[in-house]
Protein backbone atom coordinates (compact mmCIF):
# COMPACT_ATOMS: atom_id res chain seq x y z
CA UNK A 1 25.42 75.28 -78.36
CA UNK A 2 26.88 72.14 -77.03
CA UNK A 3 30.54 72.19 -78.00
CA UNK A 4 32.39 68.33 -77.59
CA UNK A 5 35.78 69.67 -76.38
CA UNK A 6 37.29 65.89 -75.90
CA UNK A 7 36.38 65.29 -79.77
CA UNK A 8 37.67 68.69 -81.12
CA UNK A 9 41.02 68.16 -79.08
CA UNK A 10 41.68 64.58 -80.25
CA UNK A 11 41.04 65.21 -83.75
CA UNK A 12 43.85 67.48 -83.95
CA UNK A 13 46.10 65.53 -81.54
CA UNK A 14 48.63 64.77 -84.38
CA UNK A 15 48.89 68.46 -85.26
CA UNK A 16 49.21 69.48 -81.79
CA UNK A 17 52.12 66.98 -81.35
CA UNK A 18 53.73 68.19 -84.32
CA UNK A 19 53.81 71.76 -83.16
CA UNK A 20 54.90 70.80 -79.44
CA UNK A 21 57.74 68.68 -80.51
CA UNK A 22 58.91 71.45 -83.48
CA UNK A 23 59.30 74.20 -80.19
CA UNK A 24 60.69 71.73 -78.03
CA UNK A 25 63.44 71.19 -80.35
CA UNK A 26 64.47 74.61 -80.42
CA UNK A 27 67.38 74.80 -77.25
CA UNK A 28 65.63 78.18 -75.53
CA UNK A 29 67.95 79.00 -72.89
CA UNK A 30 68.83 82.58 -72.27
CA UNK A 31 72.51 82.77 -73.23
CA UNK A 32 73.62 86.89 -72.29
CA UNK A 33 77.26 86.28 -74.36
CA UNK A 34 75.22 85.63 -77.53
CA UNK A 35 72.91 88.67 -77.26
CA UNK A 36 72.51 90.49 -80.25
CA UNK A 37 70.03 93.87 -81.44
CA UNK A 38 68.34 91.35 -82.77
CA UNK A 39 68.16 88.17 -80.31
CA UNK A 40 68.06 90.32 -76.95
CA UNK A 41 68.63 87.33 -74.97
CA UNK A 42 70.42 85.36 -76.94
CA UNK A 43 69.18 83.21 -80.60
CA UNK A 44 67.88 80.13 -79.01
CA UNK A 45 64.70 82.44 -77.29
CA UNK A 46 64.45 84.42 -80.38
CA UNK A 47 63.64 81.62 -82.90
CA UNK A 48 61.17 79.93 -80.28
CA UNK A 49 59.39 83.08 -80.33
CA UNK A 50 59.45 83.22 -83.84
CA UNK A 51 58.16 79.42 -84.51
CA UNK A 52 55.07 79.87 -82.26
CA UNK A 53 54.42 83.37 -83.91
CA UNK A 54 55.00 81.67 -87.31
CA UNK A 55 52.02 78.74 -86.04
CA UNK A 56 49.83 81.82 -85.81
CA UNK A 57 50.29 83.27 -89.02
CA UNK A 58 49.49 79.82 -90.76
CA UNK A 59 46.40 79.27 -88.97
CA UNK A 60 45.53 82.88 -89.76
CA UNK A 61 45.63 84.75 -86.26
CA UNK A 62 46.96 88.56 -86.38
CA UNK A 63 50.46 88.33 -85.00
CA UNK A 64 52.79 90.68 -83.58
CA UNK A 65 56.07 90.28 -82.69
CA UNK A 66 58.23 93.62 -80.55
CA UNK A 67 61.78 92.96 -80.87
CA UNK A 68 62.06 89.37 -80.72
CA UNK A 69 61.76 89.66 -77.13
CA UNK A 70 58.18 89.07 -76.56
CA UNK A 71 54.82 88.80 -79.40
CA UNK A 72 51.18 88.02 -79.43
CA UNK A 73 48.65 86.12 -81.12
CA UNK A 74 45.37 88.11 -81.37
CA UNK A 75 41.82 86.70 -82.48
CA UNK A 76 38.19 88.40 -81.91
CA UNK A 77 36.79 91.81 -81.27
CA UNK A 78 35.60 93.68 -78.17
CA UNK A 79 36.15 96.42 -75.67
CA UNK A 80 37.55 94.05 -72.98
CA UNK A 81 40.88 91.95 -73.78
CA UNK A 82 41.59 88.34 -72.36
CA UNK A 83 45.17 87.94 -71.67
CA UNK A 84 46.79 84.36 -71.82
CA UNK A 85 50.52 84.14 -70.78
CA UNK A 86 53.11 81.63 -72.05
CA UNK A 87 56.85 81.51 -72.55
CA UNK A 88 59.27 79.41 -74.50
CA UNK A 89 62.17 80.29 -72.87
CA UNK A 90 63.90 77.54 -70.63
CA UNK A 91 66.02 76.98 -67.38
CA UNK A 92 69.46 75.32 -68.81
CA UNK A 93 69.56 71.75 -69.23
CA UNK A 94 71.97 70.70 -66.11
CA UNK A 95 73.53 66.96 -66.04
CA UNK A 96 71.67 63.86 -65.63
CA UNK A 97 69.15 63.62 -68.69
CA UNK A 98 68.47 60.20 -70.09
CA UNK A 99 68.10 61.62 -73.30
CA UNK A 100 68.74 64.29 -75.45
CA UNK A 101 66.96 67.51 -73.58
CA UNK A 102 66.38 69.05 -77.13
CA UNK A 103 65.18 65.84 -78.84
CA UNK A 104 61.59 65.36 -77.95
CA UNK A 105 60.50 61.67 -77.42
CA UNK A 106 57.40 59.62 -76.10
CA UNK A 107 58.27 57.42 -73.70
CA UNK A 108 55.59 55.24 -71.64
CA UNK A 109 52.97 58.00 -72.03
CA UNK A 110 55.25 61.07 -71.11
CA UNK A 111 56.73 63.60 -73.68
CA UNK A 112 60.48 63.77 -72.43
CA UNK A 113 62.33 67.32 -72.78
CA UNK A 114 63.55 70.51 -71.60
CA UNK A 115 60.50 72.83 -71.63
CA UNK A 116 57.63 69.95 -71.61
CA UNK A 117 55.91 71.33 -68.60
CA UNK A 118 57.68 74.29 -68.43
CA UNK A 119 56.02 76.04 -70.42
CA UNK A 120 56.06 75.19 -74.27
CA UNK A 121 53.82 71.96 -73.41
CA UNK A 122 50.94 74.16 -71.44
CA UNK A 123 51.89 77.09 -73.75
CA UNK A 124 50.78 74.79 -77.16
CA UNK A 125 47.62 72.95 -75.13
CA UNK A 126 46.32 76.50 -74.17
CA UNK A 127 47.44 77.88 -77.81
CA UNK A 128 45.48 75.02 -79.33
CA UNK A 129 42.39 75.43 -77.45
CA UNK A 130 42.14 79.19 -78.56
CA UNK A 131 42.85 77.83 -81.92
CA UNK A 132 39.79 75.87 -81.93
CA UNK A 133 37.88 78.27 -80.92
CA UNK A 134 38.68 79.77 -84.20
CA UNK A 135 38.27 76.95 -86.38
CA UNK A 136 34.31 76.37 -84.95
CA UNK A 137 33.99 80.41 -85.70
CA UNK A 138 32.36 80.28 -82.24
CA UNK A 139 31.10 83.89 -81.15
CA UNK A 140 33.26 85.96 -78.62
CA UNK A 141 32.81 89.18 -77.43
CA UNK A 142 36.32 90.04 -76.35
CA UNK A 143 39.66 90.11 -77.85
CA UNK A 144 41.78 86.74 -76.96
CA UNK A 145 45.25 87.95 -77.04
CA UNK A 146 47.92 85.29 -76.13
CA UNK A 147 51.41 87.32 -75.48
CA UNK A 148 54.35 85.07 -75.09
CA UNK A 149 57.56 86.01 -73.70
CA UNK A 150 61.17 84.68 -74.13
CA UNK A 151 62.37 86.19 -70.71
CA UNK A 152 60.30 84.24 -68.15
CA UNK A 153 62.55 82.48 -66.60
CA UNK A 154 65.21 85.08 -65.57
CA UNK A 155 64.51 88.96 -65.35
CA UNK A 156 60.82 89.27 -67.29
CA UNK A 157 62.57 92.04 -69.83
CA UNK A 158 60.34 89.92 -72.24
CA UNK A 159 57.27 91.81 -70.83
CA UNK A 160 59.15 95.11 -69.19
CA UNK A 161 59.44 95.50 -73.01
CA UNK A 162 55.95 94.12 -74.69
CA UNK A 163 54.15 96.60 -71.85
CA UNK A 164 56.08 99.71 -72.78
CA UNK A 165 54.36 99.20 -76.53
CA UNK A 166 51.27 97.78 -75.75
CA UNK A 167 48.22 97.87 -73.47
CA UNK A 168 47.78 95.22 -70.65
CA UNK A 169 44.76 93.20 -70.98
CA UNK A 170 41.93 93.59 -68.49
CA UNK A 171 42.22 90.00 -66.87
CA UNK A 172 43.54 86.45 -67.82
CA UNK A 173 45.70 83.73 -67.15
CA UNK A 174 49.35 81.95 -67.79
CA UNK A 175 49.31 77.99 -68.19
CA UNK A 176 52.54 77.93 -66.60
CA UNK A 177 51.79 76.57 -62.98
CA UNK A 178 49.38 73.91 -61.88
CA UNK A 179 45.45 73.10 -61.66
CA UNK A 180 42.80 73.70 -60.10
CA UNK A 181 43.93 77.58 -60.16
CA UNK A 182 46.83 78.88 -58.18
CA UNK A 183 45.40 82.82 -57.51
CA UNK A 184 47.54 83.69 -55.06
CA UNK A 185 51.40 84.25 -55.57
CA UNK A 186 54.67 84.85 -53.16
CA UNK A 187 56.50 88.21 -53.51
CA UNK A 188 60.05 87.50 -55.06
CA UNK A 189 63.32 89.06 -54.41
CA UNK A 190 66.85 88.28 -55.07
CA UNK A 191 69.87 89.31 -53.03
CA UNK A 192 73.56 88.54 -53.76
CA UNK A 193 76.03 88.89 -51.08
CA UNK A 194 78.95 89.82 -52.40
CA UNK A 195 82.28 88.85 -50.89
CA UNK A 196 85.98 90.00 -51.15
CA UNK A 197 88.57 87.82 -53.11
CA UNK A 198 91.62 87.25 -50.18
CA UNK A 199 92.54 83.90 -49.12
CA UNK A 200 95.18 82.72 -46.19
CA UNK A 201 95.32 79.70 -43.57
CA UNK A 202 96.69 76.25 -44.17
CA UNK A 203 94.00 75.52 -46.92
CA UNK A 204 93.67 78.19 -49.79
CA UNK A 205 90.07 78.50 -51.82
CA UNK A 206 90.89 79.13 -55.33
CA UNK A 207 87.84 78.82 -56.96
CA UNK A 208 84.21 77.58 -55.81
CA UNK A 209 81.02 77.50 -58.38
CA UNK A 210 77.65 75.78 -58.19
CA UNK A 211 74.55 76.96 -59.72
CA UNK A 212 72.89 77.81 -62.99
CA UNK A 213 70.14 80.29 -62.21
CA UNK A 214 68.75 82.17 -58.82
CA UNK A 215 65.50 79.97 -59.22
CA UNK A 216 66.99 76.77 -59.60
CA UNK A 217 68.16 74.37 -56.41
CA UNK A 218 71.70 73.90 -57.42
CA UNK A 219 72.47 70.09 -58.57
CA UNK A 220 76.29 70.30 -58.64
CA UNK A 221 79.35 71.99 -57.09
CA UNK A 222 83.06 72.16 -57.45
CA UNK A 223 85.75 73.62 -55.69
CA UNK A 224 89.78 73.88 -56.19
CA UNK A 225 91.77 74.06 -52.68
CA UNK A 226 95.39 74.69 -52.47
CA UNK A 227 96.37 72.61 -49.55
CA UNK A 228 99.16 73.80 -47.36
CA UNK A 229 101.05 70.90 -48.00
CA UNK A 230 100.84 67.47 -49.73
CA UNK A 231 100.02 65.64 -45.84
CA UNK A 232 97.14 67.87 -45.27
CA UNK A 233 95.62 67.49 -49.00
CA UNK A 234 95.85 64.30 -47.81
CA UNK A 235 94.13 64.60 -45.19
CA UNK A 236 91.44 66.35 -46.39
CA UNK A 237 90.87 63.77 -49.34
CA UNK A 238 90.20 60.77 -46.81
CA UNK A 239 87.69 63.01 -44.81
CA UNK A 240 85.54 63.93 -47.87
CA UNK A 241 85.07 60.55 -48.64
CA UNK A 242 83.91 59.19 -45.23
CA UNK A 243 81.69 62.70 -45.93
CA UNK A 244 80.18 61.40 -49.48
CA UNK A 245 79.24 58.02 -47.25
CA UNK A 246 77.03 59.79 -44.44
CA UNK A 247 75.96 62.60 -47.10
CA UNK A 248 72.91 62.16 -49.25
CA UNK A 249 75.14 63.25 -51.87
CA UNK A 250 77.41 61.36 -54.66
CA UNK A 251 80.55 63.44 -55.77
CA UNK A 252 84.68 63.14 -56.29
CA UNK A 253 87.71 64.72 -55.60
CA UNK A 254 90.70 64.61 -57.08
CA UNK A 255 94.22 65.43 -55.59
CA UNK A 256 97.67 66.21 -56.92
CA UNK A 257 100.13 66.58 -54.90
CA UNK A 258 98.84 69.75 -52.79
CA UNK A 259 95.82 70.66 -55.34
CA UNK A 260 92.27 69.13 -54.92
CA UNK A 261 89.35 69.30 -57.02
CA UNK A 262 86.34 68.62 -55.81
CA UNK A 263 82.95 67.67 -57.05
CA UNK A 264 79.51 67.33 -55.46
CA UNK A 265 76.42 66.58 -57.28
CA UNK A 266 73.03 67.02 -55.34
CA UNK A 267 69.72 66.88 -56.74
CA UNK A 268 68.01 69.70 -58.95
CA UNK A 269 64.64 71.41 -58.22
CA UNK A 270 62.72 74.63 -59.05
CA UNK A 271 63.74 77.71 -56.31
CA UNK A 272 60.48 77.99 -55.48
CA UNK A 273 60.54 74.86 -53.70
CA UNK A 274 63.95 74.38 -52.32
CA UNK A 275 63.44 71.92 -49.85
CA UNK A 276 62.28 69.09 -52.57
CA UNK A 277 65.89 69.15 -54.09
CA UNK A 278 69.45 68.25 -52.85
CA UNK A 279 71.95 71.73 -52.90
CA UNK A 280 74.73 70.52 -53.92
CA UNK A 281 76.31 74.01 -52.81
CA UNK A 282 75.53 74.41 -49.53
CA UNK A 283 76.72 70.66 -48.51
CA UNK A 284 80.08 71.30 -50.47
CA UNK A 285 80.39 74.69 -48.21
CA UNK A 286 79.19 73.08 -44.69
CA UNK A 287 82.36 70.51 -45.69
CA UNK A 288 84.87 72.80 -46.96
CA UNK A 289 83.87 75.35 -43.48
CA UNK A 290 85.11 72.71 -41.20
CA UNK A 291 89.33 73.71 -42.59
CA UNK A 292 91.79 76.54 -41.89
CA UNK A 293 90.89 78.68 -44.35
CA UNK A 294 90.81 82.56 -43.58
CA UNK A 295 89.70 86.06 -44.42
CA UNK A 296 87.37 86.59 -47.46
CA UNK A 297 87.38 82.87 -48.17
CA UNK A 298 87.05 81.49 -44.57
CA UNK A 299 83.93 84.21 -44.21
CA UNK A 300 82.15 83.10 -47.65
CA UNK A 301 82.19 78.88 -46.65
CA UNK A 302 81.46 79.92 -42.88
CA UNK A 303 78.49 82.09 -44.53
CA UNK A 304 76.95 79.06 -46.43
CA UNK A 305 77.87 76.76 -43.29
CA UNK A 306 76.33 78.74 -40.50
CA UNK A 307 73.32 80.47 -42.34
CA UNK A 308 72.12 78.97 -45.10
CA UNK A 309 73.19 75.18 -45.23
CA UNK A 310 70.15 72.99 -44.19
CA UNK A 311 68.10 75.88 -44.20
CA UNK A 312 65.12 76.72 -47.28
CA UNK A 313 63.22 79.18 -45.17
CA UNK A 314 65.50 81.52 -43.85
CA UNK A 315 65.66 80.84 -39.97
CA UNK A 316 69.33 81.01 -39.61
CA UNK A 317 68.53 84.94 -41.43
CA UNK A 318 66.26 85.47 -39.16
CA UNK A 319 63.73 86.41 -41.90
CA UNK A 320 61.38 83.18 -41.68
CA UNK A 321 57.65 83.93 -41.53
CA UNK A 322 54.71 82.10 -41.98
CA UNK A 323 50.95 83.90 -43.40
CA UNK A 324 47.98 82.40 -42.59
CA UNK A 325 46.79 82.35 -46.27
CA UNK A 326 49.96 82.41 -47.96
CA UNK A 327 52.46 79.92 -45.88
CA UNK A 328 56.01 80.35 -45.33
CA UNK A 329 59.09 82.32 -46.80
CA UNK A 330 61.58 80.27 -48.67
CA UNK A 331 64.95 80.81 -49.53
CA UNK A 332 66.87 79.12 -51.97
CA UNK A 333 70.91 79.67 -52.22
CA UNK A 334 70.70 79.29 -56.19
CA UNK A 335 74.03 80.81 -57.14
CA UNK A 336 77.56 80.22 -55.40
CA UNK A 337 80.89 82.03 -56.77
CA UNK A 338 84.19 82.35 -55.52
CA UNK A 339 87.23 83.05 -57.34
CA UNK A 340 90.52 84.11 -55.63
CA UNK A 341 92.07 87.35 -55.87
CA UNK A 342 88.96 88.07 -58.72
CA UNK A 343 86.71 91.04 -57.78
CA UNK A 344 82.95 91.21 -57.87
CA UNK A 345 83.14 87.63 -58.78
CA UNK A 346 82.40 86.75 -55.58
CA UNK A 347 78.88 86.25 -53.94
CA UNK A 348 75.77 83.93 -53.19
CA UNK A 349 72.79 84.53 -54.48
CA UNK A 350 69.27 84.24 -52.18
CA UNK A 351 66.23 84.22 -53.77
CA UNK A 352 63.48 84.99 -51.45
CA UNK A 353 59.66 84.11 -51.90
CA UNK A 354 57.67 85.80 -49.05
CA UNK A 355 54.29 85.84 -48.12
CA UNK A 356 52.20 89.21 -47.20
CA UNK A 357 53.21 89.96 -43.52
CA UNK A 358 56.92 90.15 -45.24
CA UNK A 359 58.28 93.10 -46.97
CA UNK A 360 61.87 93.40 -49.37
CA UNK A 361 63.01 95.73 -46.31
CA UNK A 362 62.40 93.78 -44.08
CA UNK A 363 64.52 90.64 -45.49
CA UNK A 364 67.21 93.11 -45.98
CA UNK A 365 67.33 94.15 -42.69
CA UNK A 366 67.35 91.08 -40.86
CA UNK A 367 70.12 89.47 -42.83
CA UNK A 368 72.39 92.78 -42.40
CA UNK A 369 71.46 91.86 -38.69
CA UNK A 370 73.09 88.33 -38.59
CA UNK A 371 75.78 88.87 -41.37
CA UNK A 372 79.14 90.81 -41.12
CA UNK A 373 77.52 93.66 -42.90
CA UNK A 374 80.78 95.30 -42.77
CA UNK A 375 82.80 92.50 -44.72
CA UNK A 376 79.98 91.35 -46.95
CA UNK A 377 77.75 93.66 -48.89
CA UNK A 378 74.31 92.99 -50.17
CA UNK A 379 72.71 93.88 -53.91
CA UNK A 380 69.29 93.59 -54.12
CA UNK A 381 67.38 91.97 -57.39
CA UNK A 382 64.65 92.08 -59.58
CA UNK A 383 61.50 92.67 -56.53
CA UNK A 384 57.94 91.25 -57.17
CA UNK A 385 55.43 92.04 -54.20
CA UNK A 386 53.04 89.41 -53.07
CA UNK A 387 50.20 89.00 -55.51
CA UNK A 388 46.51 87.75 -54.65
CA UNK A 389 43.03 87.52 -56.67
CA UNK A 390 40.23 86.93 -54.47
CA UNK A 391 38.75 83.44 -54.33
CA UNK A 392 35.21 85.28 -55.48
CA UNK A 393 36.23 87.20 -58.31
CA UNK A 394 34.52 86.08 -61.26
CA UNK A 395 37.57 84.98 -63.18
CA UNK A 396 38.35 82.54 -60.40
CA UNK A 397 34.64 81.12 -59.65
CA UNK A 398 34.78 80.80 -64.18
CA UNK A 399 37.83 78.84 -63.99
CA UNK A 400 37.19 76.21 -61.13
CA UNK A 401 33.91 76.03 -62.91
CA UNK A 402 35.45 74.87 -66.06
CA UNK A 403 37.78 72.59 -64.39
CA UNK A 404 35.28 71.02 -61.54
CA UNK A 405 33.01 70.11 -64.96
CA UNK A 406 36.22 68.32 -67.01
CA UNK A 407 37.63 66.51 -63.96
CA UNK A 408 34.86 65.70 -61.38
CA UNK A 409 36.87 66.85 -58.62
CA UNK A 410 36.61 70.07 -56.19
CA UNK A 411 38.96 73.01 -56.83
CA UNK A 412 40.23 75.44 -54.20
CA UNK A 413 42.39 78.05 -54.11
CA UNK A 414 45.66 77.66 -53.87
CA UNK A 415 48.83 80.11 -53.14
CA UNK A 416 52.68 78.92 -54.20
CA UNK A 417 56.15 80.66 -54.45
CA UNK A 418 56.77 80.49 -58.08
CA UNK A 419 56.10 83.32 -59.97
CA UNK A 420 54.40 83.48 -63.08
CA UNK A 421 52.78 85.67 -65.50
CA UNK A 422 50.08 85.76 -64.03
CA UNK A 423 50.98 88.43 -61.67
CA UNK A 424 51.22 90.80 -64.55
CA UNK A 425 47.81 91.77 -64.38
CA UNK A 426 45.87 92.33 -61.17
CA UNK A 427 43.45 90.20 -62.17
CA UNK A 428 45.38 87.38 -63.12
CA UNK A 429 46.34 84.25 -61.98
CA UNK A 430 47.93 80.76 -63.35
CA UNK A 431 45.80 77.93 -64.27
CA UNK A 432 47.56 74.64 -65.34
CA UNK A 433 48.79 72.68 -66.68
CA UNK A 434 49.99 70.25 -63.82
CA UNK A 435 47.02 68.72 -62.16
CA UNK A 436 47.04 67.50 -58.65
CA UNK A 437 48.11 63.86 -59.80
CA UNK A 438 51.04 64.96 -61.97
CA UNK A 439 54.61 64.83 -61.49
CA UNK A 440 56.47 68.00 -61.42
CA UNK A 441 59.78 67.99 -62.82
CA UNK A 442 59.83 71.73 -63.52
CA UNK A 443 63.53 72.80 -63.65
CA UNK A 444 64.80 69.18 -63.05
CA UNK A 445 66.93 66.45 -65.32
CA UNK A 446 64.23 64.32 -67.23
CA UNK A 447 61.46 67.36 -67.64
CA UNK A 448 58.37 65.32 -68.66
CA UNK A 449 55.03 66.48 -69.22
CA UNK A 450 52.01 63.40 -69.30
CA UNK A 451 50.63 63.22 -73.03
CA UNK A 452 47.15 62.30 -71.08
CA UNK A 453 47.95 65.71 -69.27
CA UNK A 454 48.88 67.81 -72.17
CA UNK A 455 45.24 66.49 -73.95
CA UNK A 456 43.10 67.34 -70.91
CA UNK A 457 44.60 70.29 -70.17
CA UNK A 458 43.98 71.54 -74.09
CA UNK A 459 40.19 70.63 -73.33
CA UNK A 460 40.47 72.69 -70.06
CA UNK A 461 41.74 75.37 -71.72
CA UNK A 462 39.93 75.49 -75.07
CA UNK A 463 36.57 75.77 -73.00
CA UNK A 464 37.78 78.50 -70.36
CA UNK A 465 38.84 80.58 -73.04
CA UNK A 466 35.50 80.60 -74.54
CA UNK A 467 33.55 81.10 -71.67
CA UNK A 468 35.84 83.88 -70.52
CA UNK A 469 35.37 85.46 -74.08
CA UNK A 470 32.48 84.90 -75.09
């Protein structure tokens, strides 16, 4: 049976569009002070969940939904289950959209909001191309189950949960990444060095913040300094604005009398890739580092100045390592807090993606080996080891297949830092929905997803799925 994926896809383009721009509406973010029994991580992640469950139920898939934290959409029979990944939770929306994040619009060819790419655009493509499958009552001989989570893009209790009531499938994918197939992902750890609260000197840190979440390249910073005197607030005002000329930073500062307030705004990008954004964190540290501050608050801006300013892969740490097949560490400084005289309020948070050759230990070690251990403590995060499929399994050679035949163009393997879903399974890996010519803007201001992206990749995806299953 010749199937015409292209024609099956476009004809229900306007449905697809309808369903993609409902979700996207829906503000997703995890938000812990609004957690409830029955919105675990908050409402906006619960009734995302809910609307893609309720698009199953109306086109008559068997749904299931465990505690509004994570559900799945089932279709087909068979002894062997094909798992497909997706979430609908999002990073927060940050400063410098264009547009309403939460208001879905079409703008020269590119759907324009929080969770386009990331991942209720790929999540609807690949929902739509198991849907079709459906519709054409084509023969499978697995069960397609397509579990999405609400949890994805902080500490996976989405799936710690769905796995404690159900059984994993025996292989799949997650459309949350990029084409031709990324099978090969970095380990992922999280470590917070925690600081005391005391200040001294001629210069007094009363509060510093900058970050939303550990995966995210921090955009903006501020700071409030308590200047020893009016002459030296002064002084420092003039030299942060010679700073915000030779910095590739913008920013302000604001001074009253002895008080300053200080703002720097970077440029936002997803922690697995730190070095394509602009931390707005580290540059207000390396500046503030440079005064007479002392004790806990001189050792927390020396800290960002001396080891982690300038620095995405953890040289300074001493923990930088390259793998032949999976690269280089990276370390992005996602979270910053300091507030004076406040305990356990103050730390920076390092999130590590390492390559095989690297273990959690290990990273531990060598930055108790450079740090004043005794001063600064460390807490160790959420830890995913490295995670690999080989290039010949037969889920890999199924889906280059698939995409070689839609696009004309070679696939490879490919290993990044991000983690996905994928991992969940040992034999599973990420496939889509970027494709080597799009533009990520993953965890960024403007999140965009290509509509001519969005359409291929539902062809992609509607014909791996049935080969896989079938």
């Amino acid at each position: 049976m010749t199937i015409d994926w292209n024609k099956e896809v476009t004809a229900r383009k306007e449905e697809l569009f309808s369903d993609l721009f409902a979700l996207l509406s829906i503000p997703s973010v995890r938000e812990d002070d609004l957690a409830t029994k029955e919105a675990p991580v908050g409402p906006g992640p619960k009734n995302a969940l809910k609307k893609f469950l309720e698009m199953g139920e109306r086109d008559g898939f068997i749904t299931k939904n465990i505690d509004n934290l994570a559900g799945h959409i089932e279709y087909g029979h068979g002894e062997e289950t094909l798992g497909i990944f997706g979430h609908v939770d999002v990073v927060p929306v940050g400063s410098g959209w264009e547009t309403d994040p939460f208001t879905p619009e079409i703008r020269d060819g590119k759907i324009y909001a929080r969770g386009s790419s990331d991942d209720k655009g790929p999540s609807v493509a690949c929902y739509y191309g198991m849907k079709i499958i459906k519709e054409l009552n084509l023969p499978v001989s697995k069960k397609i189950r397509f579990i999405i989570g609400t949890d994805e893009e902080s500490g996976w209790k989405c799936m710690d949960r769905y796995f404690q009531v159900e059984e994993k499938p025996d292989f799949g994918f997650s459309p949350d990444a990029e084409f031709p197939i990324i099978n090969g992902e970095k380990g992922n750890i999280t470590l917070r060095l925690q600081f005391g609260s005391d200040n001294g000197g001629d210069y007094s840190l009363k509060s510093f913040t900058s970050g939303l979440r550990e995966n995210m390249v921090p955009e903006s910073a501020s700071a409030v300094v308590i200047a020893a005197n009016e002459e030296a607030g002064g002084q420092m005002k003039k030299a942060f604005e010679q700073f915000l000329k030779e910095s590739p930073v913008s920013g302000s500062i604001k001074k009253s009398k002895n008080k300053l307030e200080i703002k720097v705004v970077g440029k936002s990008a997803h922690g697995a890739m730190p070095e394509s954004g602009i931390n707005a964190g580290t540059y207000l540290g390396d500046f503030l580092a440079k005064y007479d501050f002392s004790d806990d608050a001189e050792l927390f801006l020396k800290t960002i100045a001396q080891y982690i300013h300038l620095d995405t892969v953890g040289k300074h740490l001493g923990v930088n390592y390259v793998d032949e097949k999976m690269g280089a560490l990276s370390m992005n400084a996602g979270l910053f807090s300091f507030k004076a005289d406040v305990l356990k309020e103050n730390y920076i948070a390092l999130n590590f993606r390492f390559p095989k050759g690297v273990t959690p230990a290990g990273i531990e070690e060598g930055i108790k080996s450079r740090i004043d251990h005794e001063r600064i403590t460390l807490e160790v995060g959420r830890t995913q080891l490295p995670h690999y499929v080989p290039l010949n399994d037969p889920l890999v050679q199924t889906l280059l297949a698939v995409y070689e035949e839609h696009t004309g163009e070679k696939g490879a393997e490919k290993v990044i830092g991000g983690g996905t879903f994928g991992r969940l399974l040992e034999r599973g890996v990420a496939y889509g929905a970027m494709f080597p010519d799009s533009i990520d803007t993953m965890h960024q201001a403007n999140e965009f997803l290509a509509v001519k992206d969005l359409l291929r990749a539902a062809v992609i995806y509607a014909d791996a799925i049935y080969r896989l299953a079938k």
